[in-house]
PDB file of N, CA and C in Angstrom:
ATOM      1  N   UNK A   1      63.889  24.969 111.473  1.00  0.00           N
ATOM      2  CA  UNK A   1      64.371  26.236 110.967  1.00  0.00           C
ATOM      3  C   UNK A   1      63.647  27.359 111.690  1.00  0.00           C
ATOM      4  N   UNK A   2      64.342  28.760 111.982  1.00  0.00           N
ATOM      5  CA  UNK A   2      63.665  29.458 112.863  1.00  0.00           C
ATOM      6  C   UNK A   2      63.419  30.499 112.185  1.00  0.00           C
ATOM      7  N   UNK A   3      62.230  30.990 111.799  1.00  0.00           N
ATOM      8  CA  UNK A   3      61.654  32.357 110.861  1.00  0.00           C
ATOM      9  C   UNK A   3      61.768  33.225 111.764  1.00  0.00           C
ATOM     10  N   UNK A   4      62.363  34.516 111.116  1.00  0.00           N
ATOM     11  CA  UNK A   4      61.872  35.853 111.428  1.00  0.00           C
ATOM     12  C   UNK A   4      60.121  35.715 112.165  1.00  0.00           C
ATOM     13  N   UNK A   5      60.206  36.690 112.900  1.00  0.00           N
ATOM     14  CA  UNK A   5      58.588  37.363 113.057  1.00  0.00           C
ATOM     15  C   UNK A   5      57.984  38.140 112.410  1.00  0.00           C
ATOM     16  N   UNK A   6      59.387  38.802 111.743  1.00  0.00           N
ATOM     17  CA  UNK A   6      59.281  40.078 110.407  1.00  0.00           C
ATOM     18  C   UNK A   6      60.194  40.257 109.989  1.00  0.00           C
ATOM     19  N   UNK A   7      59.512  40.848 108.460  1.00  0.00           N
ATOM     20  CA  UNK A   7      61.154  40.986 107.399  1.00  0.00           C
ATOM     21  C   UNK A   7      60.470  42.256 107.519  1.00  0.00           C
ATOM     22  N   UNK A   8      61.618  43.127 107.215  1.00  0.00           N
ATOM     23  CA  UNK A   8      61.424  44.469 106.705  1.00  0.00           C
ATOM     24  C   UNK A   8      62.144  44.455 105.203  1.00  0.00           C
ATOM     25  N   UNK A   9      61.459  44.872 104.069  1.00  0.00           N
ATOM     26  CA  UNK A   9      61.736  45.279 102.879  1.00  0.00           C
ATOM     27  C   UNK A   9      62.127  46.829 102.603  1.00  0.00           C
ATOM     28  N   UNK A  10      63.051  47.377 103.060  1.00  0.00           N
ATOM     29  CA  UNK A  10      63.451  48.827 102.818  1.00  0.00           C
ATOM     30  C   UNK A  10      64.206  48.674 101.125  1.00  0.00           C
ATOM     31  N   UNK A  11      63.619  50.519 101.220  1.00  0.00           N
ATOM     32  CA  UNK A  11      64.496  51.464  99.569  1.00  0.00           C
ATOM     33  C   UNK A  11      65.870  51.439  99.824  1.00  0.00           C
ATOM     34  N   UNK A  12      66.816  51.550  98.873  1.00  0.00           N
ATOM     35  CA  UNK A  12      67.919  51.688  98.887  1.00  0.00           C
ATOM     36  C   UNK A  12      67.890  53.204  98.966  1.00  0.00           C
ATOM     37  N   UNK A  13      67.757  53.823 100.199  1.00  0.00           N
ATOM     38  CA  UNK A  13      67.702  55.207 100.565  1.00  0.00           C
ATOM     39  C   UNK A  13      68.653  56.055  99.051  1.00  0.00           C
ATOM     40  N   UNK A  14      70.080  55.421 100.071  1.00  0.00           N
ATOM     41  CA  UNK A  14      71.722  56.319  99.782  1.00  0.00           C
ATOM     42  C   UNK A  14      71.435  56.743  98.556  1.00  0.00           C
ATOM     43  N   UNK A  15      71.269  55.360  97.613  1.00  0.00           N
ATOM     44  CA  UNK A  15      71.809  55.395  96.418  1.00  0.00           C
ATOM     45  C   UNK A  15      70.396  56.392  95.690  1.00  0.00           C
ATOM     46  N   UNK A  16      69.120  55.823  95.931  1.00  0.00           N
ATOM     47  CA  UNK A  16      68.077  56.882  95.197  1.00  0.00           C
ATOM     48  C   UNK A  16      68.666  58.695  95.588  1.00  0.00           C
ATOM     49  N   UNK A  17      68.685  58.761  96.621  1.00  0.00           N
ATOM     50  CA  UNK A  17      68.829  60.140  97.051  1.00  0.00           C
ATOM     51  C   UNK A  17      70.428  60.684  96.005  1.00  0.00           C
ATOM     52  N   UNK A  18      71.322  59.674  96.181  1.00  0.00           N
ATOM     53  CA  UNK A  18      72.361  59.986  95.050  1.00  0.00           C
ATOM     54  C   UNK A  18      72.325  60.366  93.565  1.00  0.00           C
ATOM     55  N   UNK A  19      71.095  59.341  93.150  1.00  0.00           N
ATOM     56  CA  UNK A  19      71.360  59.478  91.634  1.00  0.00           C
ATOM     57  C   UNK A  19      70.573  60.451  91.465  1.00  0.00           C
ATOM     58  N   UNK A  20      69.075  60.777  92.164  1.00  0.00           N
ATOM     59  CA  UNK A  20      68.317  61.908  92.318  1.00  0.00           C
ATOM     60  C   UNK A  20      69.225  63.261  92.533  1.00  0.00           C
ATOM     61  N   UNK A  21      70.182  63.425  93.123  1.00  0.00           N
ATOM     62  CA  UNK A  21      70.859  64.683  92.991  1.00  0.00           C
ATOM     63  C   UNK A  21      71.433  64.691  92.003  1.00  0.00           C
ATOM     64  N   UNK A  22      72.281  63.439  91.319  1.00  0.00           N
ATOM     65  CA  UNK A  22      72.724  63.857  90.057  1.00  0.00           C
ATOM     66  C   UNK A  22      72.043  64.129  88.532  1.00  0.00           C
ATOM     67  N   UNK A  23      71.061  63.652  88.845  1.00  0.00           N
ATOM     68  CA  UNK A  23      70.170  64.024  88.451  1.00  0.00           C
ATOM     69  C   UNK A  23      69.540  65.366  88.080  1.00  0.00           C
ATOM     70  N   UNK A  24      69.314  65.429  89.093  1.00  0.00           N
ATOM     71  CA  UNK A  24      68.498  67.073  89.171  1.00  0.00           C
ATOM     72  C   UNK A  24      69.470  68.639  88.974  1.00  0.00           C
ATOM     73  N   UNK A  25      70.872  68.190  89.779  1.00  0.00           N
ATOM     74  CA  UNK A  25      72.373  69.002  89.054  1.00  0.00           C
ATOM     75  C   UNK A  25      72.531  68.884  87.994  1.00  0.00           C
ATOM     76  N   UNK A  26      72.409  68.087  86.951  1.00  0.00           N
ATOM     77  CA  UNK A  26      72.721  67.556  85.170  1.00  0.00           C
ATOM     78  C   UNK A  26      71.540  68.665  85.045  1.00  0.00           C
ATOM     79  N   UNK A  27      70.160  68.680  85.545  1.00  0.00           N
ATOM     80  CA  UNK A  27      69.477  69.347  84.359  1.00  0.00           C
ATOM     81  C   UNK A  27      69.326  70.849  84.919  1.00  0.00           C
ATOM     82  N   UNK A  28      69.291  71.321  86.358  1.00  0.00           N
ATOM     83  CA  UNK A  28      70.012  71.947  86.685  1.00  0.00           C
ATOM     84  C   UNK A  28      70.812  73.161  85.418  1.00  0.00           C
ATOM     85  N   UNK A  29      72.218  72.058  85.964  1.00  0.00           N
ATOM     86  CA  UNK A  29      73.249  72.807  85.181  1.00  0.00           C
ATOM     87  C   UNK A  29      72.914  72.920  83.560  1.00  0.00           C
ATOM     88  N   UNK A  30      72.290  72.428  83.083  1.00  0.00           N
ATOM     89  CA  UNK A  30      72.072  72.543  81.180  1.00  0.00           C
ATOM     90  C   UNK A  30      71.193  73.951  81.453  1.00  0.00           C
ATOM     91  N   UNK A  31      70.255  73.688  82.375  1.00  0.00           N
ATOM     92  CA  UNK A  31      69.498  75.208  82.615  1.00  0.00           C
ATOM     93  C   UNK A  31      70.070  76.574  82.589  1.00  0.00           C
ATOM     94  N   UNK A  32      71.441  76.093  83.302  1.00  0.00           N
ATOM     95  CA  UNK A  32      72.747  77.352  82.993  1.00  0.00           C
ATOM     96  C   UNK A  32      73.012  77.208  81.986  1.00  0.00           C
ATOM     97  N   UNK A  33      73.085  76.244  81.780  1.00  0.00           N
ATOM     98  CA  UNK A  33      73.704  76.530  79.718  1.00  0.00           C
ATOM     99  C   UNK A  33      73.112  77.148  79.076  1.00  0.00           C
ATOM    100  N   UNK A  34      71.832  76.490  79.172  1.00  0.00           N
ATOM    101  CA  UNK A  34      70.727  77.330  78.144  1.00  0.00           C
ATOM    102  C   UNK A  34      70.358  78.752  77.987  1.00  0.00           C
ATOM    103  N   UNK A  35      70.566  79.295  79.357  1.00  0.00           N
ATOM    104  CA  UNK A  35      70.372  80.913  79.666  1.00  0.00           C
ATOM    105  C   UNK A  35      71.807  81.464  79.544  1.00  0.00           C
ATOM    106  N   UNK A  36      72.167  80.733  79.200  1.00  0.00           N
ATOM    107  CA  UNK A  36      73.393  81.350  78.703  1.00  0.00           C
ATOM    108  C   UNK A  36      73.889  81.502  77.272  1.00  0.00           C
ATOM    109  N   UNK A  37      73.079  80.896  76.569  1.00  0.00           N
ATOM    110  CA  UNK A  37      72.763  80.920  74.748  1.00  0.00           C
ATOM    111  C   UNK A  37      72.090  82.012  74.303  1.00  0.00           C
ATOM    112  N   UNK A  38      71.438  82.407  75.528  1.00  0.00           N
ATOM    113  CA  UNK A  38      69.716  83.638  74.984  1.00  0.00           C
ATOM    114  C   UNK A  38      69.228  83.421  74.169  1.00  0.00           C
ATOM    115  N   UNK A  39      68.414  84.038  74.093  1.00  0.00           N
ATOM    116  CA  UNK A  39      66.990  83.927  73.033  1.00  0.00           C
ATOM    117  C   UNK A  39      65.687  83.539  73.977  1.00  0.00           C
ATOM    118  N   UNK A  40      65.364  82.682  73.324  1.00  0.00           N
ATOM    119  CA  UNK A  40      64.226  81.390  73.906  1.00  0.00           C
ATOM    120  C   UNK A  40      64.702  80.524  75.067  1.00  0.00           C
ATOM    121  N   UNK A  41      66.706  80.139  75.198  1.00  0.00           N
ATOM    122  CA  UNK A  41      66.725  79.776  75.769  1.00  0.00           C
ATOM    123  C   UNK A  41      67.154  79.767  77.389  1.00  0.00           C
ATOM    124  N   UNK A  42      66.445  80.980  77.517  1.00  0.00           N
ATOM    125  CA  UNK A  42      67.163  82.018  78.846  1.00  0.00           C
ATOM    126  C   UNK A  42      65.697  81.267  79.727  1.00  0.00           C
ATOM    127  N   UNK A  43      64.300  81.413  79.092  1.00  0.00           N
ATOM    128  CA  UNK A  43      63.228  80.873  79.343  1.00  0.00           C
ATOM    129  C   UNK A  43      63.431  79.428  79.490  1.00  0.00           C
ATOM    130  N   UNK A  44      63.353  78.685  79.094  1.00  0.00           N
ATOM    131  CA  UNK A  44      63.504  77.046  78.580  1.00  0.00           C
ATOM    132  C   UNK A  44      64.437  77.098  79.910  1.00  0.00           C
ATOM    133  N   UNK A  45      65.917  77.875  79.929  1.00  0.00           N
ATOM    134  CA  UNK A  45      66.903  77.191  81.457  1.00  0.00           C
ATOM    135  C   UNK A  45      66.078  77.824  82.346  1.00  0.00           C
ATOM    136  N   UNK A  46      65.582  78.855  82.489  1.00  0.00           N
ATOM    137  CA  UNK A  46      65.066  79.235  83.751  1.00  0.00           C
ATOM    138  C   UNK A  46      63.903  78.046  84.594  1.00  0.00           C
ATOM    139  N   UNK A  47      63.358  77.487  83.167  1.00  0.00           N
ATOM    140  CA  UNK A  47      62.362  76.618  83.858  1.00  0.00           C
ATOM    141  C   UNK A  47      62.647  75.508  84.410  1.00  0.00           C
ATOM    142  N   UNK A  48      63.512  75.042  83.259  1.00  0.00           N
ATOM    143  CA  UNK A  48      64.384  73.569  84.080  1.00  0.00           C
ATOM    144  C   UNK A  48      65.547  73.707  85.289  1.00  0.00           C
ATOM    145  N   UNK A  49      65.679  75.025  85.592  1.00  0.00           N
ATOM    146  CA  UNK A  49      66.346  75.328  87.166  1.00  0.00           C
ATOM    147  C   UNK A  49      65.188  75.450  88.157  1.00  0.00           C
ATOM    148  N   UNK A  50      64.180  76.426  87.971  1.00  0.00           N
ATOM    149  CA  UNK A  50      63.232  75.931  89.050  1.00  0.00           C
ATOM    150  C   UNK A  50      62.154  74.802  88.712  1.00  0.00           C
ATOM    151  N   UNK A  51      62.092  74.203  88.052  1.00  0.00           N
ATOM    152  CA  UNK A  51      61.618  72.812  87.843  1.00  0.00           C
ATOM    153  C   UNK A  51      62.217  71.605  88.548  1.00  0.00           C
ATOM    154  N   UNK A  52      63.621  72.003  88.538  1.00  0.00           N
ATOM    155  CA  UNK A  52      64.735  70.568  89.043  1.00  0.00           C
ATOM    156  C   UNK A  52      65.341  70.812  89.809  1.00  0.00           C
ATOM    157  N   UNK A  53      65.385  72.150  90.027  1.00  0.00           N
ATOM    158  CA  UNK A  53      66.173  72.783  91.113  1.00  0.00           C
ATOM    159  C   UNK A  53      65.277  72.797  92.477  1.00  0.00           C
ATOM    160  N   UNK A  54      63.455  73.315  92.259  1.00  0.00           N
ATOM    161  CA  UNK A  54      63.002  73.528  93.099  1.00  0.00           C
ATOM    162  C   UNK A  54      62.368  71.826  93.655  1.00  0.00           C
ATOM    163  N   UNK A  55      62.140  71.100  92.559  1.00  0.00           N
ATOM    164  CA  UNK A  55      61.421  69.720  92.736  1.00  0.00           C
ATOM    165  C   UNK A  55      62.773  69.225  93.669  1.00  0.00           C
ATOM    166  N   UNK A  56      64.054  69.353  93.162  1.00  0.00           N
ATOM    167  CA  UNK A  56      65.009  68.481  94.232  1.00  0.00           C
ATOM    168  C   UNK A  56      64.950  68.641  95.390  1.00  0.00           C
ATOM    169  N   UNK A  57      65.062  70.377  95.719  1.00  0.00           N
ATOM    170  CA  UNK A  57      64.882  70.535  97.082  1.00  0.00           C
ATOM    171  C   UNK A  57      63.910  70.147  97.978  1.00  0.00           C
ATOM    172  N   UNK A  58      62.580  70.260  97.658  1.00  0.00           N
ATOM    173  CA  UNK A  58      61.175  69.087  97.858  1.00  0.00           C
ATOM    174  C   UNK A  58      61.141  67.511  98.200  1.00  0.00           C
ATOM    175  N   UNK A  59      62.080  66.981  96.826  1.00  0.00           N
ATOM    176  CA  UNK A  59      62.118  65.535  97.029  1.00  0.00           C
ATOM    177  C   UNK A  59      62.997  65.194  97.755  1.00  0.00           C
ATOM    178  N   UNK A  60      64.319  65.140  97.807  1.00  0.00           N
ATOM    179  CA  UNK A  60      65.268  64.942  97.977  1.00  0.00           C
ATOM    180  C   UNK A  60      65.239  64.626  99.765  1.00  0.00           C
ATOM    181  N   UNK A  61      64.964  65.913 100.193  1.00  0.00           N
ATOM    182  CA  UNK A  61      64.727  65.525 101.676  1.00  0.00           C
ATOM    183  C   UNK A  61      63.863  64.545 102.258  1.00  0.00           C
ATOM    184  N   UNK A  62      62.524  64.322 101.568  1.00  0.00           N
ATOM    185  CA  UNK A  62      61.596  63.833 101.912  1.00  0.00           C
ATOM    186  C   UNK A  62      61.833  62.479 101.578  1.00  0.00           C
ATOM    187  N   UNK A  63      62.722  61.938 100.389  1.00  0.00           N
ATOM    188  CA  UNK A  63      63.160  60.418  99.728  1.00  0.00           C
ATOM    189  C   UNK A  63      64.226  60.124 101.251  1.00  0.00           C
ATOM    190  N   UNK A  64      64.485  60.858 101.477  1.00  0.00           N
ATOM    191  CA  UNK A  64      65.923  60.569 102.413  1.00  0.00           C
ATOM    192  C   UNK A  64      65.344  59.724 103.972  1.00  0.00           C
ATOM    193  N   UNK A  65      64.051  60.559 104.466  1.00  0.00           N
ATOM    194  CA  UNK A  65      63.687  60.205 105.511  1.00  0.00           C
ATOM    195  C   UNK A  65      62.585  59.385 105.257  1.00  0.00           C
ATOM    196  N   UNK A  66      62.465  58.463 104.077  1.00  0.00           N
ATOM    197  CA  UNK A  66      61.154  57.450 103.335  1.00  0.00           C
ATOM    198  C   UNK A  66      61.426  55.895 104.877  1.00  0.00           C
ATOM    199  N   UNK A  67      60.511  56.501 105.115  1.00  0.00           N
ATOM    200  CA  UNK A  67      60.367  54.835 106.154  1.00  0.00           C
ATOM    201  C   UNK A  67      60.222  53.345 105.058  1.00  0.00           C
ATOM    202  N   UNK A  68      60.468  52.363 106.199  1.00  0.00           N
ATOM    203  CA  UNK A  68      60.562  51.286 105.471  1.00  0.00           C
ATOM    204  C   UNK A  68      59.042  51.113 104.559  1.00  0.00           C
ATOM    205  N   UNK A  69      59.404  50.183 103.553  1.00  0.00           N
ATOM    206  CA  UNK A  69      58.181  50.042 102.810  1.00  0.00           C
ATOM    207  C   UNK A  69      57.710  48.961 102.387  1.00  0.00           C
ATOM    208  N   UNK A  70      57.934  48.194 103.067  1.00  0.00           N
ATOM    209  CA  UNK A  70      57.170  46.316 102.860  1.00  0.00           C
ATOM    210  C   UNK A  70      57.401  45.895 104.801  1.00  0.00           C
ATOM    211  N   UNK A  71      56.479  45.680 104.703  1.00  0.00           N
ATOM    212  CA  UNK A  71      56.831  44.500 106.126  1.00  0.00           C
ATOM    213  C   UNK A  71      56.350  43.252 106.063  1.00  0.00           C
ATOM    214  N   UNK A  72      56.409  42.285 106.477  1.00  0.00           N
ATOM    215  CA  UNK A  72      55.864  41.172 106.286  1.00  0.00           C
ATOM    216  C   UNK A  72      55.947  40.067 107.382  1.00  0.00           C
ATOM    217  N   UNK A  73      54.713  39.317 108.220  1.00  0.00           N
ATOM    218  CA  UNK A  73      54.778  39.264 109.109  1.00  0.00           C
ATOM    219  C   UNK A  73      54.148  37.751 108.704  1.00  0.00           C
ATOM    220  N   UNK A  74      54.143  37.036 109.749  1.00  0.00           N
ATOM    221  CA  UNK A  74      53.424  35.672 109.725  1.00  0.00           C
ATOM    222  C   UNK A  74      51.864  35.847 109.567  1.00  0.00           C
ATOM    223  N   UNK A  75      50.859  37.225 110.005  1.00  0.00           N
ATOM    224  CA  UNK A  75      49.737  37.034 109.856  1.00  0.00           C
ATOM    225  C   UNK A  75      49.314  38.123 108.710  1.00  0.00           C
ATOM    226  N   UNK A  76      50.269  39.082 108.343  1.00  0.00           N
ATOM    227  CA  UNK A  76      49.934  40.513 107.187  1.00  0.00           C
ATOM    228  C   UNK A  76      51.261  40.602 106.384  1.00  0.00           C
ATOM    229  N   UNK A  77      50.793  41.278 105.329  1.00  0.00           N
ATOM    230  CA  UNK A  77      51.629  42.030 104.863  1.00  0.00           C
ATOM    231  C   UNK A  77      51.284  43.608 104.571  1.00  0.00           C
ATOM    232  N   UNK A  78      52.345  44.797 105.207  1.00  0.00           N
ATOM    233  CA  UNK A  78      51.912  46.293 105.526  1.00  0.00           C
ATOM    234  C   UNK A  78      52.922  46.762 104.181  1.00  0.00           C
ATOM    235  N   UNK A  79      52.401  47.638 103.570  1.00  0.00           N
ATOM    236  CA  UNK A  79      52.807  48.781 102.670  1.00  0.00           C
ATOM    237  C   UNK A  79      52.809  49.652 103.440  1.00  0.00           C
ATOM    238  N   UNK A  80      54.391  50.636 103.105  1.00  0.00           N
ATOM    239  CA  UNK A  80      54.358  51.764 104.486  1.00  0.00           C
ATOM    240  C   UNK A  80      54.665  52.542 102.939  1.00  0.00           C
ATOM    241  N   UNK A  81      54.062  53.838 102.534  1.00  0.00           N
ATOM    242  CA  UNK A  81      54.230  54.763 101.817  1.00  0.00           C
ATOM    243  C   UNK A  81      53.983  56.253 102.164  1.00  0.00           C
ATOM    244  N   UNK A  82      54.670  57.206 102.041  1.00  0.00           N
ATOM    245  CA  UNK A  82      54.589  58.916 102.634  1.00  0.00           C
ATOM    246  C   UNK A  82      53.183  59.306 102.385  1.00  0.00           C
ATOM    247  N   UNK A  83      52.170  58.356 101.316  1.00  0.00           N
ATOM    248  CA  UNK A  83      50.565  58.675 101.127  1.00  0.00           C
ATOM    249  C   UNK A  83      49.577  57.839 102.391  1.00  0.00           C
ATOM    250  N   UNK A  84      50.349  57.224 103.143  1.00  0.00           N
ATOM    251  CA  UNK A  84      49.746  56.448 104.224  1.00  0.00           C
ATOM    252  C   UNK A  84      49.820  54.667 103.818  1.00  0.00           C
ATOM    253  N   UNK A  85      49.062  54.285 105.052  1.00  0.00           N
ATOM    254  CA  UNK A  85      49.811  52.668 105.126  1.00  0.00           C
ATOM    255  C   UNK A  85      48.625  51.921 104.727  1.00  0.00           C
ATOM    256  N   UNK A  86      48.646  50.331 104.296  1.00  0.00           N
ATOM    257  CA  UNK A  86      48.067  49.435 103.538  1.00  0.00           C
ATOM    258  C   UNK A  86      48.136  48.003 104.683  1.00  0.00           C
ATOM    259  N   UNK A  87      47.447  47.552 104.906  1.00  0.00           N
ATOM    260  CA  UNK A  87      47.701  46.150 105.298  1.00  0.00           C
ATOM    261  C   UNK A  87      46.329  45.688 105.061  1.00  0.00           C
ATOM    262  N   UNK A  88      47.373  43.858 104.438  1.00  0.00           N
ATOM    263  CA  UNK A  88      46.806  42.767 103.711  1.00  0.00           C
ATOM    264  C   UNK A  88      47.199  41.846 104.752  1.00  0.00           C
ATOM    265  N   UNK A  89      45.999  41.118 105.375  1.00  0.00           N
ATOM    266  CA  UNK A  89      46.206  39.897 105.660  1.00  0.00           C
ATOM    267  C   UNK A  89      46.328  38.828 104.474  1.00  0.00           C
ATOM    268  N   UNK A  90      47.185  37.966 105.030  1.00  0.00           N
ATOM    269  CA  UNK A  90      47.180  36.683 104.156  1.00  0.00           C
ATOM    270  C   UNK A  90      46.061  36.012 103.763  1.00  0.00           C
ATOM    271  N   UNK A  91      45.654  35.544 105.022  1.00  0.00           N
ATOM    272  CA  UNK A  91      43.918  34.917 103.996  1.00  0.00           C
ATOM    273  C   UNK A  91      43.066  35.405 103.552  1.00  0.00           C
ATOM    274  N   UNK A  92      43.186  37.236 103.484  1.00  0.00           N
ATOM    275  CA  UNK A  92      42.572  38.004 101.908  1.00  0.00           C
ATOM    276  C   UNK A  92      43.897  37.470 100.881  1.00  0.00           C
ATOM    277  N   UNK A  93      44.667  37.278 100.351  1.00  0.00           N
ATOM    278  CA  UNK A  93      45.100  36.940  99.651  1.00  0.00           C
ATOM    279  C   UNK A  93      44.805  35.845  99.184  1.00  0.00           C
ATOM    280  N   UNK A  94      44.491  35.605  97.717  1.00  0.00           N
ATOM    281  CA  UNK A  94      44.065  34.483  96.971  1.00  0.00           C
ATOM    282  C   UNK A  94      45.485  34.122  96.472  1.00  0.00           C
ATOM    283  N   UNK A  95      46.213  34.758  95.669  1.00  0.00           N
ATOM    284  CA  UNK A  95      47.603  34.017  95.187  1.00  0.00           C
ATOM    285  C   UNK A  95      48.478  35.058  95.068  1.00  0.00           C
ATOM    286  N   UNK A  96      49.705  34.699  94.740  1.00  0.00           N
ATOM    287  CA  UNK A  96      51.037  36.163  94.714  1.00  0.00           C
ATOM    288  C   UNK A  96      51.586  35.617  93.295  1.00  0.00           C
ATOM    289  N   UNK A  97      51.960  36.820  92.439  1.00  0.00           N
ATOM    290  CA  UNK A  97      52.318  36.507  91.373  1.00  0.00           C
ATOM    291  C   UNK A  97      52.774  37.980  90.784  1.00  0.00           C
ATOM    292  N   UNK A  98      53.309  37.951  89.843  1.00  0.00           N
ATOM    293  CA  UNK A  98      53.504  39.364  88.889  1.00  0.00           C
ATOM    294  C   UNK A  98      51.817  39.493  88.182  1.00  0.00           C
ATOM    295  N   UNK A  99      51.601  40.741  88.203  1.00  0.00           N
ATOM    296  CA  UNK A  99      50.490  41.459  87.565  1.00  0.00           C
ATOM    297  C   UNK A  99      51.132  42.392  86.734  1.00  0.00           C
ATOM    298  N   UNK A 100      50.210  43.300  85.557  1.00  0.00           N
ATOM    299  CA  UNK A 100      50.621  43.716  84.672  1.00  0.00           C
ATOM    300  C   UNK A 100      49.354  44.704  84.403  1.00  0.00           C
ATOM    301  N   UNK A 101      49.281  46.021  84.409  1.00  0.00           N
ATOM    302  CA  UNK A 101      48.375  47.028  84.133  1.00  0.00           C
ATOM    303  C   UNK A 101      49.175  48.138  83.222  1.00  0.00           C
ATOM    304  N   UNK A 102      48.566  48.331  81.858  1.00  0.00           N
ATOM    305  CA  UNK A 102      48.922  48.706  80.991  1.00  0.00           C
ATOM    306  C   UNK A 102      50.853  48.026  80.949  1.00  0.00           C
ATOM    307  N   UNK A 103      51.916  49.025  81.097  1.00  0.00           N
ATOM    308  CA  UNK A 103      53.067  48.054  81.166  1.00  0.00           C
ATOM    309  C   UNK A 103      53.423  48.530  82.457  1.00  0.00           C
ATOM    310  N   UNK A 104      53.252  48.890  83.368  1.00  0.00           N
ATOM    311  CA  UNK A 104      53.634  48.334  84.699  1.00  0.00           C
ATOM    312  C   UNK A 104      53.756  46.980  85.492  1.00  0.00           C
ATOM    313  N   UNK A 105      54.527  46.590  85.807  1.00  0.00           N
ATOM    314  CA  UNK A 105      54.636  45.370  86.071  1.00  0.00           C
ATOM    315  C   UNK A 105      54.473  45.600  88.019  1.00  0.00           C
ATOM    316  N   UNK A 106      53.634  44.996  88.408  1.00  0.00           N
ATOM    317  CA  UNK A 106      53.812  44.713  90.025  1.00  0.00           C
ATOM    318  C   UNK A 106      53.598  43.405  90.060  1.00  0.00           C
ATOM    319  N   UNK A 107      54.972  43.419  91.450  1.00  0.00           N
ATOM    320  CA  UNK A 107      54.760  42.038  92.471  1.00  0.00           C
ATOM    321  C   UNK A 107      54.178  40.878  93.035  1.00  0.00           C
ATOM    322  N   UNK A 108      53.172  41.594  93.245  1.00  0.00           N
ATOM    323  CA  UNK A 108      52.387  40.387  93.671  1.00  0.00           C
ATOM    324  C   UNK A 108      50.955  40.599  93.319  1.00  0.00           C
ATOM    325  N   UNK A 109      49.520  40.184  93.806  1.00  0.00           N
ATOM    326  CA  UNK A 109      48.404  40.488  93.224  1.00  0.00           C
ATOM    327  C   UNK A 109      47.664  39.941  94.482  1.00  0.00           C
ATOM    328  N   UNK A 110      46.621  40.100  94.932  1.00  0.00           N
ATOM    329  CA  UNK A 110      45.483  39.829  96.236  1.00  0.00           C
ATOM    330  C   UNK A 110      44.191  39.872  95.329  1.00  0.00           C
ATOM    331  N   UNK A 111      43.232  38.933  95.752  1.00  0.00           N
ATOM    332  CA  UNK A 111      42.003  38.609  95.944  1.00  0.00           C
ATOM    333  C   UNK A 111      40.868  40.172  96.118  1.00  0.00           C
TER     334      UNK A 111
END
C-alpha cells in the first residue's frame, strides 16, 4: 500500500466564512430593529452593529485566508494557526486519544 508523505487537514473555509456572515447580518440586522424601537434600545442596536458589524469585517477576511491547519507527516505532526505554528514529533508522543479539560473535548493528547 502506498502512503501519502503528507495529509493536509484543512477548515471548511466556504462554509465557516458563510455561516459567519449570516451570522453576523442576523445580529447586525436585529441591531436595526432595536434602534428602531428607541429608548434603551437605540443603545443596545448600536452596540450589536458595531460589535458584529465591526468584529465581521475583522474576522471574516482573516477566516477566509486561514492556511491549512493539521499536517501530518511520517516523522511530525504541525499545527498551522494565525497565532503561529506547533510541531510534534511522533516519538514525543506517548499515545493519541480524546482529552477533556473542563468540557472541551480535544483530539488527541502528547506526552
Amino acid at each position: 500500500m502506498n502512503l501519502p508523505q503528507r495529509f493536509e487537514v484543512k477548515p471548511k473555509t466556504v462554509r465557516n466564512v458563510v455561516l459567519l456572515t449570516i451570522g453576523c447580518g442576523i445580529f447586525v440586522l436585529g441591531g436595526f430593529f432595536l434602534m428602531a424601537q428607541g429608548g434603551r434600545g437605540i443603545f443596545v442596536g448600536l452596540l450589536a452593529i458595531l460589535f458584529f458589524g465591526g468584529g465581521g469585517l475583522f474576522t471574516i477576511p482573516k477566516l477566509a485566508r486561514r492556511p491549512v491547519s493539521m499536517i501530518l507527516t511520517s516523522d511530525s505532526l504541525q499545527q498551522i494557526s494565525p497565532y503561529g505554528d506547533a510541531v510534534l514529533l511522533w516519538q514525543d508522543i506517548e499515545s493519541i486519544g480524546i482529552s477533556k479539560v473542563f468540557s472541551n473535548k480535544y483530539g488527541w493528547t502528547a506526552a
